[in-house]
Protein backbone atom coordinates (compact mmCIF):
# COMPACT_ATOMS: atom_id res chain seq x y z
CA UNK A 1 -0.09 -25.75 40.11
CA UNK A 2 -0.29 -27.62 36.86
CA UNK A 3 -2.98 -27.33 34.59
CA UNK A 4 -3.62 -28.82 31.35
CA UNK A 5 -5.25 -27.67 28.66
CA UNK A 6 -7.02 -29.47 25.93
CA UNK A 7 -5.99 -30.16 22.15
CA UNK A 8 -7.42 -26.78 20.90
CA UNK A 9 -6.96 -24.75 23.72
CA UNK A 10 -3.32 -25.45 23.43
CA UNK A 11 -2.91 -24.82 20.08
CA UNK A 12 -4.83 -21.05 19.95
CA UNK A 13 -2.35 -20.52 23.20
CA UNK A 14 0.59 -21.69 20.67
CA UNK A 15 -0.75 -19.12 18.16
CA UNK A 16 -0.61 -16.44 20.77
CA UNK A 17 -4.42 -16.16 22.27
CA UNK A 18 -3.76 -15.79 25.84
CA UNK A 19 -7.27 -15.87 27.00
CA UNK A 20 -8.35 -18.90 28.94
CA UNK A 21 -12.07 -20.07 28.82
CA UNK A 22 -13.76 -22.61 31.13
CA UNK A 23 -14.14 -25.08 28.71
CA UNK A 24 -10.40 -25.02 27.81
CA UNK A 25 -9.47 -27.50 30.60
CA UNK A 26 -9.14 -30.80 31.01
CA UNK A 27 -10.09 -31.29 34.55
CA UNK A 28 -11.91 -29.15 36.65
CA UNK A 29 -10.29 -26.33 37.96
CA UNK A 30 -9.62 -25.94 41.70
CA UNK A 31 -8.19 -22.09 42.60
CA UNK A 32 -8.06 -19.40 44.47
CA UNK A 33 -8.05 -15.81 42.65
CA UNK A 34 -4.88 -14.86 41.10
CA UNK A 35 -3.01 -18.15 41.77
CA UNK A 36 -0.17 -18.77 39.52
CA UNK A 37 -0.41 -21.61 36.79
CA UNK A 38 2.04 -23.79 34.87
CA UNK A 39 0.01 -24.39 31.45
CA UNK A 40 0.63 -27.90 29.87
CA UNK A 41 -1.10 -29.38 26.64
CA UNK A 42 -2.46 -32.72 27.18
CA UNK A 43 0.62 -34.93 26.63
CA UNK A 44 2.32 -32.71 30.00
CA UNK A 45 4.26 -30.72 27.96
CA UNK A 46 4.93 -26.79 29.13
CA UNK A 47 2.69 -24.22 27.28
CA UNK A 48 3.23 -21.29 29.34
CA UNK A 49 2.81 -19.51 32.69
CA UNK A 50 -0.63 -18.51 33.42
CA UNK A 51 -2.49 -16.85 36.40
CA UNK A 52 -6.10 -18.01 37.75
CA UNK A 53 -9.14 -15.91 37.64
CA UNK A 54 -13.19 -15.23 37.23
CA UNK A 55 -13.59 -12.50 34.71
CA UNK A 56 -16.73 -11.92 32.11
CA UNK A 57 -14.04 -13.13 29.71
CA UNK A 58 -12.59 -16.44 31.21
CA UNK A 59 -10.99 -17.64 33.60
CA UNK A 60 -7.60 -16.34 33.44
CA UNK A 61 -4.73 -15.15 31.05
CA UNK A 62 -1.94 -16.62 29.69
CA UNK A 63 1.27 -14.01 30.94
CA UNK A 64 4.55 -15.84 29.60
CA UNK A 65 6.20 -18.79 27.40
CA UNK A 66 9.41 -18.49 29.79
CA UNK A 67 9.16 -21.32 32.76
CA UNK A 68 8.41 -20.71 35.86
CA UNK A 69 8.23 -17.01 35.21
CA UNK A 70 7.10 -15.64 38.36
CA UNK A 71 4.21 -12.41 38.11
CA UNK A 72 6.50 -9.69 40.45
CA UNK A 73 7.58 -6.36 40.00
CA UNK A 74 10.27 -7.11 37.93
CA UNK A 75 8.27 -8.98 35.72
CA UNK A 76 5.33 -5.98 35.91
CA UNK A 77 8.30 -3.47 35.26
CA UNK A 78 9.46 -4.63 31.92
CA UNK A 79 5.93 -5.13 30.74
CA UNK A 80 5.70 -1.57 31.40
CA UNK A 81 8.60 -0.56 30.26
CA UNK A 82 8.28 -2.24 26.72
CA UNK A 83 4.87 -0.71 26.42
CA UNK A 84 6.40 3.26 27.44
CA UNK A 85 9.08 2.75 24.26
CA UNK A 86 6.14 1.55 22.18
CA UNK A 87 4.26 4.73 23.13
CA UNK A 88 7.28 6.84 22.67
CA UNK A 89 5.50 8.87 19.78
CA UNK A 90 2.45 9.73 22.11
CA UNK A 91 4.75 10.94 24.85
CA UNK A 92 6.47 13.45 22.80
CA UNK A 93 3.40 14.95 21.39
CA UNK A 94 2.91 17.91 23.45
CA UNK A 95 -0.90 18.04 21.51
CA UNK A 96 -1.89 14.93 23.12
CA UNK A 97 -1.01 14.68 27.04
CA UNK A 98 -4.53 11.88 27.53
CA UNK A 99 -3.76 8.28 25.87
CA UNK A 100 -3.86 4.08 26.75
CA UNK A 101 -0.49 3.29 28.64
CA UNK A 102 -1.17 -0.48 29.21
CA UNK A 103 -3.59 -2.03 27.00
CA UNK A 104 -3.95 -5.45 28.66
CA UNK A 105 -3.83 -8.64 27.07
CA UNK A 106 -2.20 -6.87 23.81
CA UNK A 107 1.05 -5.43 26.00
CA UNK A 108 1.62 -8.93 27.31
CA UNK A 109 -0.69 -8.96 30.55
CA UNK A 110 -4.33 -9.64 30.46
CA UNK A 111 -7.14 -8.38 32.94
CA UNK A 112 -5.96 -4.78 33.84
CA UNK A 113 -5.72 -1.64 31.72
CA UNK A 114 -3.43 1.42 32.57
CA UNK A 115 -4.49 5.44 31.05
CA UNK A 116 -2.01 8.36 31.07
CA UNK A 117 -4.22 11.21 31.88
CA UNK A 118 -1.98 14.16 32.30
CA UNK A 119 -0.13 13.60 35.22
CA UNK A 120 -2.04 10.73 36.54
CA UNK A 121 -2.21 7.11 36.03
CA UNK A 122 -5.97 5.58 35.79
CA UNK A 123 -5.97 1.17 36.46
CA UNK A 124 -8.86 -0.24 35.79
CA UNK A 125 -8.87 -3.89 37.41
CA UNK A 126 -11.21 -6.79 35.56
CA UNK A 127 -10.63 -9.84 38.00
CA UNK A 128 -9.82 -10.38 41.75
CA UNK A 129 -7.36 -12.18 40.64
CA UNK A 130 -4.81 -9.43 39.07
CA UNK A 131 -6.09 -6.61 41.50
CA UNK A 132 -4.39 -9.42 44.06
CA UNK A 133 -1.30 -7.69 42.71
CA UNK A 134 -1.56 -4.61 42.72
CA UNK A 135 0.94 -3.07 45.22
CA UNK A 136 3.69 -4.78 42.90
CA UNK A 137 2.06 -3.58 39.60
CA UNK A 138 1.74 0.03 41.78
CA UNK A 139 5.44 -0.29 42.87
CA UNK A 140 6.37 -1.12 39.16
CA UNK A 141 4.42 1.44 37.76
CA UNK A 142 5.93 4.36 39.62
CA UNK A 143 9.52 2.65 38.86
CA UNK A 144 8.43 2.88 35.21
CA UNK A 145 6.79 6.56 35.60
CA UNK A 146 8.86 8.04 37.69
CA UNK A 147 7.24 11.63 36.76
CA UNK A 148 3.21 10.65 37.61
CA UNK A 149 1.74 12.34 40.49
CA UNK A 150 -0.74 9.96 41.41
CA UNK A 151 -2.30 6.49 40.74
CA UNK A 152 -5.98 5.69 40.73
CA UNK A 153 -7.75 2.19 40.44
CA UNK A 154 -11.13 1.37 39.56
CA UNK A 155 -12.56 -1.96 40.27
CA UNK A 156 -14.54 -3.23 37.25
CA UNK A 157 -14.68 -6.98 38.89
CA UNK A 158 -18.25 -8.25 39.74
CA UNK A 159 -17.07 -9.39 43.62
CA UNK A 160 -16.22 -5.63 44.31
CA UNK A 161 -18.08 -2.76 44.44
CA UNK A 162 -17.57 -1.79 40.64
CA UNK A 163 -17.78 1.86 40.87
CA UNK A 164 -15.52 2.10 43.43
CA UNK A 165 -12.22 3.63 43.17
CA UNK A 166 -9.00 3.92 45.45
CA UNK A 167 -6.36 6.11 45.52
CA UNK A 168 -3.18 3.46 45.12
CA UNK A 169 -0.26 5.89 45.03
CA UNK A 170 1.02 9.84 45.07
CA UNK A 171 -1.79 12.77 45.41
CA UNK A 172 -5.21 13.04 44.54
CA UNK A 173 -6.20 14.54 41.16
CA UNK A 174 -8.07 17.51 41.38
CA UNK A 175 -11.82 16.73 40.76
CA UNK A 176 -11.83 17.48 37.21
CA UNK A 177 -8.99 18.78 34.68
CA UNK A 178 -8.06 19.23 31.05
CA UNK A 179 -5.98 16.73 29.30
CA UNK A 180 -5.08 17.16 25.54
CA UNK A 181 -6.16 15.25 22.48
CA UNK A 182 -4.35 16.21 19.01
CA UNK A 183 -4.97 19.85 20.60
CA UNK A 184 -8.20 19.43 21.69
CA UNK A 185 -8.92 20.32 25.45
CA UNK A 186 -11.53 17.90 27.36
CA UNK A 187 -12.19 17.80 31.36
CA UNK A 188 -11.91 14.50 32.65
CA UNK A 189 -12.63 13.19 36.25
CA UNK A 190 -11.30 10.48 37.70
CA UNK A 191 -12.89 10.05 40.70
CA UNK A 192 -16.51 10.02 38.65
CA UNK A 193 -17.54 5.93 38.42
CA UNK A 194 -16.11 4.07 35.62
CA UNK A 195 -16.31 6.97 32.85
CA UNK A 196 -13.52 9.84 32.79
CA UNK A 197 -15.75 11.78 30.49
CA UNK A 198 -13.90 10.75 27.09
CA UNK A 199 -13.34 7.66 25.41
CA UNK A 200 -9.36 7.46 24.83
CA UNK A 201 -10.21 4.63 22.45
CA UNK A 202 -11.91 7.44 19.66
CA UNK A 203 -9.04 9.50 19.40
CA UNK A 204 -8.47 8.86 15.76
CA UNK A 205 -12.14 9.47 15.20
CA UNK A 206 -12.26 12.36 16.24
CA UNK A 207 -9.36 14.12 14.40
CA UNK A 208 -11.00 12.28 11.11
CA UNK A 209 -13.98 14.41 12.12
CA UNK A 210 -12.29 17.66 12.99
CA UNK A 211 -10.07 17.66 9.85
CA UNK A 212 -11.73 15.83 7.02
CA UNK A 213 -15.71 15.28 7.73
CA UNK A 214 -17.38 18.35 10.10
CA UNK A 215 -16.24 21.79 8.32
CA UNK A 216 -19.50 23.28 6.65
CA UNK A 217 -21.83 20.95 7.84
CA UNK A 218 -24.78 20.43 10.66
CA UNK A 219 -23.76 17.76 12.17
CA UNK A 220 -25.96 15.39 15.13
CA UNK A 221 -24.19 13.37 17.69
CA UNK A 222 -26.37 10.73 19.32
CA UNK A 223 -26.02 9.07 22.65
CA UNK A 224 -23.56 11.82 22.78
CA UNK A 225 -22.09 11.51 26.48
CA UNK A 226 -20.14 14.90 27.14
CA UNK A 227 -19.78 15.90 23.51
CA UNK A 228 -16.35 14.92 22.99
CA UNK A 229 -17.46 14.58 18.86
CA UNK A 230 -19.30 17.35 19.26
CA UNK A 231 -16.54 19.54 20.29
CA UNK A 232 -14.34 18.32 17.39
CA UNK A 233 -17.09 19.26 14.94
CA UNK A 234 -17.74 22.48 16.43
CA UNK A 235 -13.62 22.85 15.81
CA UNK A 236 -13.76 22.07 12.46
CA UNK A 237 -15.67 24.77 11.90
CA UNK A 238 -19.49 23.19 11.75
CA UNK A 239 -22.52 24.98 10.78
CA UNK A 240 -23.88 23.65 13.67
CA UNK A 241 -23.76 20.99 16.39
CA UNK A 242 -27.24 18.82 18.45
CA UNK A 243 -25.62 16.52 21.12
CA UNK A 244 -28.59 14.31 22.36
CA UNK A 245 -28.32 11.79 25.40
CA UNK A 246 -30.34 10.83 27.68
CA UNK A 247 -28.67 11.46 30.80
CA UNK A 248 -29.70 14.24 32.86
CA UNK A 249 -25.72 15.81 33.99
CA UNK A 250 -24.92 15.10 29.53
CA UNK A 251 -26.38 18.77 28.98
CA UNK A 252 -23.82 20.10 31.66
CA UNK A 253 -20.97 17.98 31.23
CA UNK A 254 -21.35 18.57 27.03
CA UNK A 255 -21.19 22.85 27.80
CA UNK A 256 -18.34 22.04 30.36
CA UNK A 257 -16.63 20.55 27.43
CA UNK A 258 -17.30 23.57 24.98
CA UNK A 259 -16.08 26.08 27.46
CA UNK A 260 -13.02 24.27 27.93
CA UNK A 261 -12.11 24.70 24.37
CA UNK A 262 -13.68 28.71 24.12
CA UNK A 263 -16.59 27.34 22.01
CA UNK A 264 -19.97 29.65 22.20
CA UNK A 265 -22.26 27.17 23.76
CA UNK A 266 -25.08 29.26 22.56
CA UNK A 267 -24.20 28.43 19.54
CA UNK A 268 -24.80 24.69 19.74
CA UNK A 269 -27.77 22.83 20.29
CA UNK A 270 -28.19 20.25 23.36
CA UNK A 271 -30.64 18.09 24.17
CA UNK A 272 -31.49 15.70 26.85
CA UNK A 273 -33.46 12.73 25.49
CA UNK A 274 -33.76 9.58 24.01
CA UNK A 275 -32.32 9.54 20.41
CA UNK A 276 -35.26 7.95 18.70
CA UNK A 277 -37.25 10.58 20.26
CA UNK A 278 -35.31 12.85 19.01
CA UNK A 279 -35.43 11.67 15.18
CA UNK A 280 -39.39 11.76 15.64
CA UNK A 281 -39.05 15.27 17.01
CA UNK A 282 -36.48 16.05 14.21
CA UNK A 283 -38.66 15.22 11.57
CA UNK A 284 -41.72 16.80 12.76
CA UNK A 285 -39.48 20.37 12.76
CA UNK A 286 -37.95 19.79 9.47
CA UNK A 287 -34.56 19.29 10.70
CA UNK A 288 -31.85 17.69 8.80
CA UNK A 289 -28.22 16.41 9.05
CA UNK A 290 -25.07 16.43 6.78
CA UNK A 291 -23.44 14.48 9.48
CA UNK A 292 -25.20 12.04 11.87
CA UNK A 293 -22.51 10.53 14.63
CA UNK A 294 -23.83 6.98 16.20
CA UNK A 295 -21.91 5.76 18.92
CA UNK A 296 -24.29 3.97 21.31
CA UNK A 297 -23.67 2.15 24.20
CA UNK A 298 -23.93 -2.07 24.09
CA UNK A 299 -27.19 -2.09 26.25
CA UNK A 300 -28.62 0.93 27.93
CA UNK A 301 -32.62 1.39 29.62
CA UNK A 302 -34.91 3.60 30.33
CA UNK A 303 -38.43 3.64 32.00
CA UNK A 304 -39.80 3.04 28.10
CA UNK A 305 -36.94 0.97 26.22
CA UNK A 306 -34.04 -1.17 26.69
CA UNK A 307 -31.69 -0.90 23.98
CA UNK A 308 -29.15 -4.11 22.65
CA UNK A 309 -26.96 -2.53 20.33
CA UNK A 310 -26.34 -5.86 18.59
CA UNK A 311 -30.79 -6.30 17.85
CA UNK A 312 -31.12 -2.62 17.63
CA UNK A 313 -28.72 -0.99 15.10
CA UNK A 314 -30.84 -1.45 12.15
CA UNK A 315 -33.57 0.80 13.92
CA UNK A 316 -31.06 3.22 15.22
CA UNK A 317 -29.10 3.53 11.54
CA UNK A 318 -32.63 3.48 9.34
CA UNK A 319 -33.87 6.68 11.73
CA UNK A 320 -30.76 8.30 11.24
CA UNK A 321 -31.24 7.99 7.71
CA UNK A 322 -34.90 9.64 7.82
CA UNK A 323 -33.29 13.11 8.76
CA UNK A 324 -29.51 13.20 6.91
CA UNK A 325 -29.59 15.04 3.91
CA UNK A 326 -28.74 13.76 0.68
CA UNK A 327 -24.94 12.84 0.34
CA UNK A 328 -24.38 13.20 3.82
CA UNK A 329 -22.16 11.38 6.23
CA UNK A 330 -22.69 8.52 8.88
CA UNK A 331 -20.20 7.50 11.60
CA UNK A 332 -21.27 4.15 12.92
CA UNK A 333 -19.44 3.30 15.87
CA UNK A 334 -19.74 -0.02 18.29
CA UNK A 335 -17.52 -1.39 20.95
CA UNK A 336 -19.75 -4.81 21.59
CA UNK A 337 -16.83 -7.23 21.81
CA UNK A 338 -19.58 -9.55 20.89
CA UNK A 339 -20.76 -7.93 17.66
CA UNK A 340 -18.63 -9.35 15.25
CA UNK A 341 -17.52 -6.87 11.80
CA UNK A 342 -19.71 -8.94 9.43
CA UNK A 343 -22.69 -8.58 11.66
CA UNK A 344 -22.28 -5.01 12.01
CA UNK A 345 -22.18 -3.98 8.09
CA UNK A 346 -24.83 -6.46 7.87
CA UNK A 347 -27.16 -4.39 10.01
CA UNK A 348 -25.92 -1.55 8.35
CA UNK A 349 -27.38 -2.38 5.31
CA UNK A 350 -29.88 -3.74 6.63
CA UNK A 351 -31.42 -0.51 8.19
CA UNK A 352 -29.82 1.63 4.77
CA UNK A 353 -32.38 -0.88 3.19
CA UNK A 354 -35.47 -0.14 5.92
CA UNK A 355 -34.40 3.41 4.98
CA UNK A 356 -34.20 2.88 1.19
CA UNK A 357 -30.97 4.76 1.13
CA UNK A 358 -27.57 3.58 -0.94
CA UNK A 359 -24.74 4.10 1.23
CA UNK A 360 -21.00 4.08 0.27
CA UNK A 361 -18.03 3.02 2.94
CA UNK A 362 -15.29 5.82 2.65
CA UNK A 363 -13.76 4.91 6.20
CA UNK A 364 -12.79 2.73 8.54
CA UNK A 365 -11.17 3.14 11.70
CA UNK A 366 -10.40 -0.07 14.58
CA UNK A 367 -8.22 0.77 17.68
CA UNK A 368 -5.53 3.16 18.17
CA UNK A 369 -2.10 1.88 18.11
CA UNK A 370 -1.96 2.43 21.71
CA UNK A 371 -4.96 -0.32 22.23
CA UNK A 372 -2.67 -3.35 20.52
CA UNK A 373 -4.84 -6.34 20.52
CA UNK A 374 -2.75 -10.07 20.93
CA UNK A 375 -3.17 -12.27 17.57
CA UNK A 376 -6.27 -14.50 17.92
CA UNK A 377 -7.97 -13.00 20.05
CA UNK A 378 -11.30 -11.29 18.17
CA UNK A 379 -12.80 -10.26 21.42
CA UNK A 380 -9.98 -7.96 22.48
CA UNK A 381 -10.16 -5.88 19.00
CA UNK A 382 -14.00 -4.68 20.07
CA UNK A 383 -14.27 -1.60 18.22
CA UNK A 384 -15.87 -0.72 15.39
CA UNK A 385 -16.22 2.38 13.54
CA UNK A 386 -17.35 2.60 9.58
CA UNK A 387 -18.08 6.25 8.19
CA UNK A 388 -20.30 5.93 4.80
CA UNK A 389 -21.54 8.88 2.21
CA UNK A 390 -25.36 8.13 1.41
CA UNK A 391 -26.93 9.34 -1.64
């Protein structure tokens, strides 16, 4: 089918945004899910070879300037092959066996993501539309990684279950196993909902922490998950670790992760609550932080609270401040696609203000090389991470 696009639309798609939005077409769009599109601009003329589908992003992706380029294994194959030899690094570090195969729209192919963990392969599927292909994106995928044992998908699409996840190829992972990162040991599961049990997209984080923040110091991780921060602080040689979430299975999941990598857990502290409960309890027993890690998720609730990362930072950053001790360290960390850099360091200082703190940016991280992002395309670069010294 032929679509056009309007003035704008086709221009950002001639700049190399491959996202398609609602309001991008001329006419009103008629499809089923993962149906093939020849993109014009208004005059007729050929843009590019899109398919068709409902996602929280849009309403499709823009795949390939070539005519009449056809989405098959062939195709799927040399999208995966270019993005192995751009990984080529990561697969010769013996240190680092868990990384981001396939990021998406930024290795050519928007709406599904492919993970290397070990010697599995973990899809995650964001529209109807591209999980409509997966046994050739499967079929390619084992052409490409000839070496992977098995394939999972997980359905992230709001017309499936989204927690539900299928075996695609090869043998079922074990229910939980160590993968590496830079030489750190964490247990994933991939058979667990949506989370593994680490965030691939922190790797560079983490070794910042490990070899140039943690040594020495105390250091708090909120909204702390399984302690994957934790666990390169407690590497580095820190005083002292607190993981705090909320989540009941964190305390376990956070030891499981310390064992794994022969850390005392005795030695650390873990507890499960909500982090502005724990500043008020931190303050009321005189403890203090030379590093404070803040990594929460975009919206989370409890029976008290709901929290909106993009209202609540301020809050979150000026409690923080309360209990870090002077010329100690902050890791702010987002990956709200929808809160934008500028709106970020302005709540930053705005809660170092609530605080009446001075705080200095040393660091900042974005994603990975393995998580390219396409040009012009701001809500595909989502994360966020500035690390300041305070007075």
């Amino acid at each position: 089918m032929k679509v056009r696009l309007k003035h704008e639309a086709a221009q950002a798609l001639r700049q190399g945004r491959p996202l398609l939005q609602a309001d991008d077409f001329m006419e009103d769009l008629s499809f089923s899910e993962g149906d093939q599109a020849y993109l014009t601009d208004p005059k007729g003329n050929f843009l590019a070879m899109a398919y068709l589908a409902k996602q929280n992003k849009g309403l499709g992706w823009a795949y390939s300037y070539q005519e009449g380029q056809a989405l098959d294994q062939a195709f799927f194959g040399q999208l995966f092959s270019q993005a192995k030899a751009r990984r080529q690094s990561l697969f010769e570090d013996e240190l680092t066996t868990a990384f981001r195969f396939f990021n998406g729209e930024g290795d050519g192919l928007g709406g599904l993501t492919v993970d290397l963990y070990g010697d599995y392969l973990l899809i995650q599927w964001y529209s109807l539309g591209i999980y409509a292909y997966r046994s050739a994106i499967v079929a390619a995928l084992l052409e490409v990684m000839p070496n992977c044992l098995g394939i999972v998908g997980k359905n992230r699409f709001q017309s499936q279950d989204q927690l539900a996840s299928e075996w695609l190829a090869g043998e079922e992972a074990p229910e939980h196993f160590t993968v590496l990162e830079e030489g750190r040991r964490y247990v994933v599961r991939l058979n667990d909902h949506w989370m593994t049990g680490i965030f691939l997209d922190q790797r560079e984080v983490r070794t910042y922490i490990q070899t140039e923040l943690a040594m020495g110091k105390r250091v708090l991780n909120t909204f702390s998950y399984t302690g994957a921060f934790s666990v390169a602080a407690a590497l580095a040689g820190a005083s002292q670790t607190t993981s705090v979430d909320l989540a009941n299975r964190s305390r376990d999941l956070t030891e499981e992760q310390f064992r794994a990598n022969h850390i005392p857990v005795e030695d650390q502290e873990i507890y499960v609550m909500d982090t502005f409960d724990y500043y008020k309890y931190a303050q009321r027993h005189d403890k203090f932080y030379d590093l404070i890690i803040m990594d929460p998720p975009s919206f989370a609730r409890n029976k008290k609270k709901v929290f909106k990362v993009n209202k609540d930072y301020p809050k979150l950053l000026a409690g923080a401040l309360d209990i870090l001790a002077q010329h100690g360290y902050l890791v702010c960390s987002t990956n709200a696609s929808n809160y934008s850099p500028a709106a970020f360091k302005a709540d930053i200082k705005k809660g170092a203000k609530k605080a009446q703190r001075h705080l200095q940016l040393i660091q900042e991280f974005k994603l990975p090389g393995d998580f390219p992002v396409p040009a012009h395309s701001p809500e595909s670069d989502y994360l966020k991470v500035l690390i300041y010294r305070a007075d």
